[in-house]
Protein backbone atom coordinates (compact mmCIF):
# COMPACT_ATOMS: atom_id res chain seq x y z
CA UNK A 1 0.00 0.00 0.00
CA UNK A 2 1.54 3.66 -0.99
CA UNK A 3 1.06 5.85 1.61
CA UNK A 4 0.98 9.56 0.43
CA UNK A 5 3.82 11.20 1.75
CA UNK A 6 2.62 14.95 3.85
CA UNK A 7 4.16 17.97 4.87
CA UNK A 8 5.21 19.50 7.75
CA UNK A 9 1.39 20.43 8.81
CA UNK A 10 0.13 16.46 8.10
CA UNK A 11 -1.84 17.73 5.00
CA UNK A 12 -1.55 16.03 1.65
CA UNK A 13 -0.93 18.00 -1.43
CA UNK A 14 -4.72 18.03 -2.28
CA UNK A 15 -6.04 18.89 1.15
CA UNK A 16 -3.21 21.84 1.10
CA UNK A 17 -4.67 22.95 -2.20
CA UNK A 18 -8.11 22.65 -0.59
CA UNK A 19 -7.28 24.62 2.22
CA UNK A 20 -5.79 27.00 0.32
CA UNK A 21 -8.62 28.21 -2.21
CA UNK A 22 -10.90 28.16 1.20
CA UNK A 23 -8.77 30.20 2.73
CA UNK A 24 -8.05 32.64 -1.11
CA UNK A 25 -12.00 33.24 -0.55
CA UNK A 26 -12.65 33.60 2.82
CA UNK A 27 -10.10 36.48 2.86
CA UNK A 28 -11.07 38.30 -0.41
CA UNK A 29 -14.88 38.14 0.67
CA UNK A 30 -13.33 39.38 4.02
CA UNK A 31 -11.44 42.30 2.00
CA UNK A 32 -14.75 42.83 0.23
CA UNK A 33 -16.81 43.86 3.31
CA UNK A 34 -14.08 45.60 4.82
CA UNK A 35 -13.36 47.98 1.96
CA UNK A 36 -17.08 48.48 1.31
CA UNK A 37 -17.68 49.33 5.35
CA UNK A 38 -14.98 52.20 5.27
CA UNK A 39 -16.11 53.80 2.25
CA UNK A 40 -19.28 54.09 3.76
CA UNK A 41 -17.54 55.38 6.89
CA UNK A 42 -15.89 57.70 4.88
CA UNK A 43 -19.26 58.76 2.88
CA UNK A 44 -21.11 59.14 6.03
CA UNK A 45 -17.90 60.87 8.16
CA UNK A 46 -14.78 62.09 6.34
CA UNK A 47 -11.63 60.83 8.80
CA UNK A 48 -10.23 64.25 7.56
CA UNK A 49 -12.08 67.22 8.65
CA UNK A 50 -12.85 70.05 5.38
CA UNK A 51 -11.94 73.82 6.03
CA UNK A 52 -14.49 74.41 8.46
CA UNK A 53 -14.15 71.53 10.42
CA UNK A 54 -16.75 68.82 10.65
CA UNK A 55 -19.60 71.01 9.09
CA UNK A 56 -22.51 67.68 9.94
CA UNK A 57 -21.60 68.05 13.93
CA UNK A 58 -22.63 71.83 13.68
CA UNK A 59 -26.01 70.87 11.80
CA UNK A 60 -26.93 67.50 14.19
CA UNK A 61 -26.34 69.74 17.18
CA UNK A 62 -28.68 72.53 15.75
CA UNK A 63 -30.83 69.97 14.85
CA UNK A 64 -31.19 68.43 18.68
CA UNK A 65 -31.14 71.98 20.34
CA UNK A 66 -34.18 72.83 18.17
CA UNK A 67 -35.98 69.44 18.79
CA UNK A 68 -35.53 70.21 22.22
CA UNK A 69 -36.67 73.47 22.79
């Protein structure tokens, strides 16, 4: 009986290929949702502030102040 010689890890060449394209997928789907949640981060709250600072704190604090009163 041949036995399939492994690596280091115990895996044979096909499993390693297996776990491989698993893993290829996993982290571009991962890569995916994480590039798609900053740009809406960055849509919603620019990390860098414009000339007059963050000009949408100014209008959700008018906003509350006039709700409230």
């Amino acid at each position: 009986m041949a036995e399939e010689k492994g690596s280091l890890s115990g895996l044979t060449e096909a499993q390693a290929k297996e776990f491989q394209s698993v893993f290829v997928t996993s982290f571009i789907a991962f890569m995916t949702v994480a590039i798609i949640a900053h740009a809406l981060a960055w849509i919603w709250r620019p990390w860098v502030p414009g000339p007059n600072g963050y000009g949408m704190l100014e209008t959700a604090h008018t906003a509350v102040r006039t709700l409230l009163s």
